[in-house]
N, C-alpha and C. Protein backbone atom coordinates (compact mmCIF):
# COMPACT_ATOMS: atom_id res chain seq x y z
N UNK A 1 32.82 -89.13 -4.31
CA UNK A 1 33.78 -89.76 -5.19
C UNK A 1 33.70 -91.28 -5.05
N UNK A 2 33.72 -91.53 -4.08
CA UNK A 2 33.88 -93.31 -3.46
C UNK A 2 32.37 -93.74 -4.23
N UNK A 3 31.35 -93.30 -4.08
CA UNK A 3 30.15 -93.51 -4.69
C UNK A 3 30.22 -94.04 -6.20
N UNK A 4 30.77 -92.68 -7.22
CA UNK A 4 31.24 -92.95 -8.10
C UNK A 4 32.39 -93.86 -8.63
N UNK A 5 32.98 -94.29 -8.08
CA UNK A 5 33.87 -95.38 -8.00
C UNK A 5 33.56 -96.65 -7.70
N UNK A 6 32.30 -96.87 -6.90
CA UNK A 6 31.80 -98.19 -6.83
C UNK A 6 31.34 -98.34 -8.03
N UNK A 7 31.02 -97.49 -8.51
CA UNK A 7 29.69 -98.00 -10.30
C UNK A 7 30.82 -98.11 -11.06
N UNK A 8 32.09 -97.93 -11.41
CA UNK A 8 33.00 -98.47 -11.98
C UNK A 8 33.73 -100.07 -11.36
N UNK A 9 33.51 -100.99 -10.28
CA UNK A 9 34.41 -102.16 -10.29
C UNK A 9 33.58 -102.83 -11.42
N UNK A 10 34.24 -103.59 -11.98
CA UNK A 10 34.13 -104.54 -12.75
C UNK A 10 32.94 -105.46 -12.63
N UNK A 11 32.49 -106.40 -13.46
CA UNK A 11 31.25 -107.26 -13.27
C UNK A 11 31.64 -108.72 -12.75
N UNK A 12 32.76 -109.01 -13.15
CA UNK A 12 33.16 -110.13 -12.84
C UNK A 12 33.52 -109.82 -11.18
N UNK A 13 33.33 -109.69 -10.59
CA UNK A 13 33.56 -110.05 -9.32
C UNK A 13 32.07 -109.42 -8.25
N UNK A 14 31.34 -110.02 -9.01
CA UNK A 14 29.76 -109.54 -8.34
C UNK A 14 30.01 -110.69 -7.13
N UNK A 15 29.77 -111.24 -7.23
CA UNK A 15 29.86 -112.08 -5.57
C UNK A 15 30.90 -111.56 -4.97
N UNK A 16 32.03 -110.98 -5.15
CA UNK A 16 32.58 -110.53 -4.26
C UNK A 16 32.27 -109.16 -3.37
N UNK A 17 31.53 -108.42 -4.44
CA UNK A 17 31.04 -107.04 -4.49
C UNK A 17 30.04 -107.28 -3.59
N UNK A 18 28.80 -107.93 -3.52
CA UNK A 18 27.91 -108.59 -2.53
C UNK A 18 28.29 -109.01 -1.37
N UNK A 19 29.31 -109.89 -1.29
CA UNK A 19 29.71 -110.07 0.13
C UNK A 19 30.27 -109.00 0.90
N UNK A 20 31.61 -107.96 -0.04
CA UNK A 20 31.85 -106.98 0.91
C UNK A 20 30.41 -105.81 1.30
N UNK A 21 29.59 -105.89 0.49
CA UNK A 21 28.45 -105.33 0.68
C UNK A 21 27.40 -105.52 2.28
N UNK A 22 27.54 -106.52 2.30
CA UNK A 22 27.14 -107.48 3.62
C UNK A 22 27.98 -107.35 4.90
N UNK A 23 29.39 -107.21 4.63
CA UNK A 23 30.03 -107.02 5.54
C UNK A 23 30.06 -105.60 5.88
N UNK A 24 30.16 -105.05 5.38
CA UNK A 24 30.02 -103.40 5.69
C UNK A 24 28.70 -103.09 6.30
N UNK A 25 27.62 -103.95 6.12
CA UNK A 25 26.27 -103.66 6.45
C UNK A 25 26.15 -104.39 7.84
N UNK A 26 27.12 -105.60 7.73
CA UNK A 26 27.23 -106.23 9.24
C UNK A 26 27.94 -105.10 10.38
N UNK A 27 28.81 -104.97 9.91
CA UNK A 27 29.82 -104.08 10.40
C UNK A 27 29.31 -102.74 11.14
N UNK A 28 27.91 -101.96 10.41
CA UNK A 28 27.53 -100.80 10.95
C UNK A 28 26.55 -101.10 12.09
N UNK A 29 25.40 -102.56 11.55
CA UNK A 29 24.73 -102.83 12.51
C UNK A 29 25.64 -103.07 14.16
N UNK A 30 26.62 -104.03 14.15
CA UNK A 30 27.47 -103.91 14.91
C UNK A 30 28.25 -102.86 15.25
N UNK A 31 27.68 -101.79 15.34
CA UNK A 31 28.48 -100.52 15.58
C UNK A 31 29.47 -99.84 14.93
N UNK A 32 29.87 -100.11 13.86
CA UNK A 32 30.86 -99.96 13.47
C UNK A 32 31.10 -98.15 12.93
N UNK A 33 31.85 -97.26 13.22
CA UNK A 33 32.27 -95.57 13.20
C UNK A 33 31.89 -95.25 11.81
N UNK A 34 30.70 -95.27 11.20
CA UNK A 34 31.01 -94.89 10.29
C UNK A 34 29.15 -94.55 9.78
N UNK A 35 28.92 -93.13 9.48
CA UNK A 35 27.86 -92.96 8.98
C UNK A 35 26.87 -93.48 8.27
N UNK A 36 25.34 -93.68 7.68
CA UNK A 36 24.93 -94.09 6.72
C UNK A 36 25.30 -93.05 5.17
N UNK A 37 25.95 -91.86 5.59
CA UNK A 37 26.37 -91.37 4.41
C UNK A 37 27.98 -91.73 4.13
N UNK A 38 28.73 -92.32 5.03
CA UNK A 38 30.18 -92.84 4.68
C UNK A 38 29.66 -94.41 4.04
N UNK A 39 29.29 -95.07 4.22
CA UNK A 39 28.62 -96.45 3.69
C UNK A 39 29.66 -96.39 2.80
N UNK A 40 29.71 -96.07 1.37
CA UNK A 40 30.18 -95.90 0.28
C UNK A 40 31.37 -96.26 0.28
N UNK A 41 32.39 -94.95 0.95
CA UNK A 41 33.84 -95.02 1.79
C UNK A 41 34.06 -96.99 2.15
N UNK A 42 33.15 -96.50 3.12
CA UNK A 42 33.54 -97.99 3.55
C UNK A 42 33.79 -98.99 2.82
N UNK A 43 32.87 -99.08 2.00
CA UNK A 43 32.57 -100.26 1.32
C UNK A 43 33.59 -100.42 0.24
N UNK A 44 33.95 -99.13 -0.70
CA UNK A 44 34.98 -99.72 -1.53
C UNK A 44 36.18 -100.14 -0.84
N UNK A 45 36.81 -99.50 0.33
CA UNK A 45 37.70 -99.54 0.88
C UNK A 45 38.03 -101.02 1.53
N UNK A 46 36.59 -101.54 1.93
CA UNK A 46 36.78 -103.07 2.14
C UNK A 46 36.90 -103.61 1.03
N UNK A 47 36.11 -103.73 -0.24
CA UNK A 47 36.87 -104.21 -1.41
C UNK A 47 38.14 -104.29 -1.85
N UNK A 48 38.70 -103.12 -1.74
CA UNK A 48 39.61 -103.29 -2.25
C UNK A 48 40.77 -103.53 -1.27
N UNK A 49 40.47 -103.85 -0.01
CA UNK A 49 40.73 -104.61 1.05
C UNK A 49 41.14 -106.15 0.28
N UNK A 50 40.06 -106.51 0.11
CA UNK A 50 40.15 -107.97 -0.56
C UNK A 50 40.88 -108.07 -1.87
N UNK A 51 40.99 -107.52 -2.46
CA UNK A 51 41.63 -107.42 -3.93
C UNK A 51 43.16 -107.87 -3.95
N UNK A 52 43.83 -108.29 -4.59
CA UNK A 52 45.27 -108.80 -5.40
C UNK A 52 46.35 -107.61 -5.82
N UNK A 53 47.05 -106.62 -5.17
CA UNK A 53 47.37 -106.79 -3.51
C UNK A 53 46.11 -106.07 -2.61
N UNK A 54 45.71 -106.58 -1.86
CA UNK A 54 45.26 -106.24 -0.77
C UNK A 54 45.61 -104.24 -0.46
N UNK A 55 44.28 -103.84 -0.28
CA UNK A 55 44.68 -102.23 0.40
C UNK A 55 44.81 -101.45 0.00
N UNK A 56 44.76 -101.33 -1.44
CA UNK A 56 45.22 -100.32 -2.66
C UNK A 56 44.56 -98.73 -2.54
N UNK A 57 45.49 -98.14 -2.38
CA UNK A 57 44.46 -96.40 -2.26
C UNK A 57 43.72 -96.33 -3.30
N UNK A 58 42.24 -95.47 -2.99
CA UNK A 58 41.66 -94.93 -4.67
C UNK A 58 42.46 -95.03 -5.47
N UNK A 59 43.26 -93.90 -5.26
CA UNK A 59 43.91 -92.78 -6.77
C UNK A 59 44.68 -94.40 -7.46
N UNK A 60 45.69 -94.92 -6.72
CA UNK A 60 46.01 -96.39 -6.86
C UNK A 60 45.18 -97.36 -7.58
N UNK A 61 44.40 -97.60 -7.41
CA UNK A 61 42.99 -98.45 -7.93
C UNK A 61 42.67 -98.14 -9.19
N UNK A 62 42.64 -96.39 -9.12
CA UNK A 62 42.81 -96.03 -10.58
C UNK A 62 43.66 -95.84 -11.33
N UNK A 63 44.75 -96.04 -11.47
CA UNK A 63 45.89 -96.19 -12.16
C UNK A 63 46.23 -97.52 -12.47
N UNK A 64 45.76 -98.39 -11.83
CA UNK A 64 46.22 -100.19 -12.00
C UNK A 64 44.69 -100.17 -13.11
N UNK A 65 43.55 -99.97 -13.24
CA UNK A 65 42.48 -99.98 -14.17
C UNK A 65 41.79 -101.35 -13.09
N UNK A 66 41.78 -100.98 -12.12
CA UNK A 66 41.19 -102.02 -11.01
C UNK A 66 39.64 -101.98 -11.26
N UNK A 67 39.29 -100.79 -11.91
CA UNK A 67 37.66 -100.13 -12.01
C UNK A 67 37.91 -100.13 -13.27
N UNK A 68 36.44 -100.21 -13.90
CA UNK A 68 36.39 -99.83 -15.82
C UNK A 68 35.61 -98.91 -16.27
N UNK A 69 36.89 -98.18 -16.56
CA UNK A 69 36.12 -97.04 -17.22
C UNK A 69 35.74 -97.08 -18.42
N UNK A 70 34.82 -97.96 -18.70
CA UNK A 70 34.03 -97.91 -20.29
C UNK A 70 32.73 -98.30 -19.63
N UNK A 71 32.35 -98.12 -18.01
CA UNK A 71 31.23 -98.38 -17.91
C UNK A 71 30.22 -97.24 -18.25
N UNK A 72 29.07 -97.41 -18.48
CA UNK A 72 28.58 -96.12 -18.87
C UNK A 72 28.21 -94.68 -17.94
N UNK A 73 28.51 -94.89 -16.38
CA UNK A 73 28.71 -93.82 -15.74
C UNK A 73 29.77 -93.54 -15.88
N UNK A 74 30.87 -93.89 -16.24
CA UNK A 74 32.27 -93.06 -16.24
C UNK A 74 32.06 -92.30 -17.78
N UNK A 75 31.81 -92.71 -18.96
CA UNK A 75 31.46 -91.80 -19.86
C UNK A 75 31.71 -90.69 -20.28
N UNK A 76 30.19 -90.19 -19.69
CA UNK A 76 30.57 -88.61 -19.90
C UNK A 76 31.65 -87.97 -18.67
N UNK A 77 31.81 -88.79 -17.75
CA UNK A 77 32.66 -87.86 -16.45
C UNK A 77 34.54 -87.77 -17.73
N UNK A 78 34.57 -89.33 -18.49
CA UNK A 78 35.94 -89.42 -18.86
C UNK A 78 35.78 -88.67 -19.76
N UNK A 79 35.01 -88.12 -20.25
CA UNK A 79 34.74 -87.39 -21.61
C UNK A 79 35.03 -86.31 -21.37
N UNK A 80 34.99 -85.66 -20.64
CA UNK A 80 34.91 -84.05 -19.70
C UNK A 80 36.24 -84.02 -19.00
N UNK A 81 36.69 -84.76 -18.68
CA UNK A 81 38.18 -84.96 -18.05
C UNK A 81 39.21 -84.54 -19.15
N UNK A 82 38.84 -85.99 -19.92
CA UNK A 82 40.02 -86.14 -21.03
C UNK A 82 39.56 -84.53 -21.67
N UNK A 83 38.64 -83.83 -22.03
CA UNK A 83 38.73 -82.80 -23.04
C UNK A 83 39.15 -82.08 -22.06
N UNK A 84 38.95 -81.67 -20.78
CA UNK A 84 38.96 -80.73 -19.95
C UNK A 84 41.14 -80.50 -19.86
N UNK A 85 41.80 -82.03 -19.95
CA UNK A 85 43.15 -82.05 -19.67
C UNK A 85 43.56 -82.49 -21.28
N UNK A 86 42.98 -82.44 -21.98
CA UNK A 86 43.66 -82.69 -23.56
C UNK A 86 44.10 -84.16 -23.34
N UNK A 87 43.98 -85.18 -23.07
CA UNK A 87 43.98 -86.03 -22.57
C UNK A 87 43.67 -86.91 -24.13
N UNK A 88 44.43 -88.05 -25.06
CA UNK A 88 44.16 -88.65 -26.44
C UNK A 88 44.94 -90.03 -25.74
N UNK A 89 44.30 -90.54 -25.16
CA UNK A 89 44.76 -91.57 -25.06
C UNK A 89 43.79 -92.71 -24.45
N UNK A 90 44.22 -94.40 -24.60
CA UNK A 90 43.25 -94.88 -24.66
C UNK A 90 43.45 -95.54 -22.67
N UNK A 91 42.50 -95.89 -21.81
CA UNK A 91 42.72 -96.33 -20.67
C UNK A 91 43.19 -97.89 -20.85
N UNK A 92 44.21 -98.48 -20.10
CA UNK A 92 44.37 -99.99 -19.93
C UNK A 92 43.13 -100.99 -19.87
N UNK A 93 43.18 -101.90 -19.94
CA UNK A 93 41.72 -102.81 -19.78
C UNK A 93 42.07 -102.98 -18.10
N UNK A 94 41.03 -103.15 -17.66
CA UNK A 94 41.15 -103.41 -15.70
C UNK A 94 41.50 -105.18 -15.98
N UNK A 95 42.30 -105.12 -14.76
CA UNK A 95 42.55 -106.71 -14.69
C UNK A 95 41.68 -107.19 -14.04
N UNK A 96 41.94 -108.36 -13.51
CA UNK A 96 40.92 -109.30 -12.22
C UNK A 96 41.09 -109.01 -11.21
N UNK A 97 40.28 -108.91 -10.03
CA UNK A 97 40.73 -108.65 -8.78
C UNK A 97 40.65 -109.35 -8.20
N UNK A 98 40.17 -110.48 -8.56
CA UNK A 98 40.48 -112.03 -7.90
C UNK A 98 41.71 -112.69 -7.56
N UNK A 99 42.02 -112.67 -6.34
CA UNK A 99 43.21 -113.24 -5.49
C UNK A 99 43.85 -114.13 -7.04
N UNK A 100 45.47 -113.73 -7.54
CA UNK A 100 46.35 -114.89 -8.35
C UNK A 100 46.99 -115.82 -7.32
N UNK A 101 46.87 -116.75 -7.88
CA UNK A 101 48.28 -117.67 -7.75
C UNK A 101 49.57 -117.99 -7.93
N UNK A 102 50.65 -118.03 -7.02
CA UNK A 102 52.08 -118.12 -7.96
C UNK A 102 52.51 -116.81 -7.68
C-alpha cells in the first residue's frame, strides 16, 4: 500500500521527496530497524513527517488530498474503487505540503 501511495505525492515537492529519500537511505545504512522491503513504509512516513501538519496517518493523508489522485497509477485502482463502492463523486485537488506561514 505505502508503495502505492508514494506514486501518488504530488510533483511539486520533488526536492522534498528526494531528500526524505536520502534520509531514509541514510537512516538504514546507519542501522536503522527497518527492512529493504519496509523502505517504502519508511519513507512515506518520513514525508509526511515533514509535511504541514507534521505526522499525518495514511488513511489521513488521504482524506486531506495530500496525494493526487489523477496521477496515472491511481486511475484504474480509483476506477475500480469508485465502481466497486458506487462512488460519483469528484476527489478535492491535493494542497501543498510545503510548510505555510501564519
Amino acid at each position: 500500500m505505502e508503495t502505492f501511495l508514494l506514486a501518488l505525492r504530488v510533483d511539486e515537492q520533488a526536492a522534498l521527496r528526494k531528500h526524505a529519500e536520502s534520509a531514509v537511505d541514510l537512516a538504514s545504512a546507519h542501522g536503522a530497524a527497518f527492512t529493504p522491503l519496509q523502505r517504502d513504509k519508511a519513507l512515506i512516513h518520513t514525508w509526511l513527517a515533514w509535511c504541514d501538519p507534521p505526522g499525518r496517518q495514511l488513511h489521513d493523508a488521504v482524506k486531506q488530498a495530500m496525494l493526487d489522485p489523477t496521477r496515472p497509477y491511481a486511475e484504474p485502482f480509483l476506477a475500480w474503487f469508485k465502481a466497486l463502492y458506487e462512488i460519483h463523486q469528484a476527489p478535492p485537488s491535493p494542497p501543498d505540503c510545503a510548510r505555510r506561514d501564519g
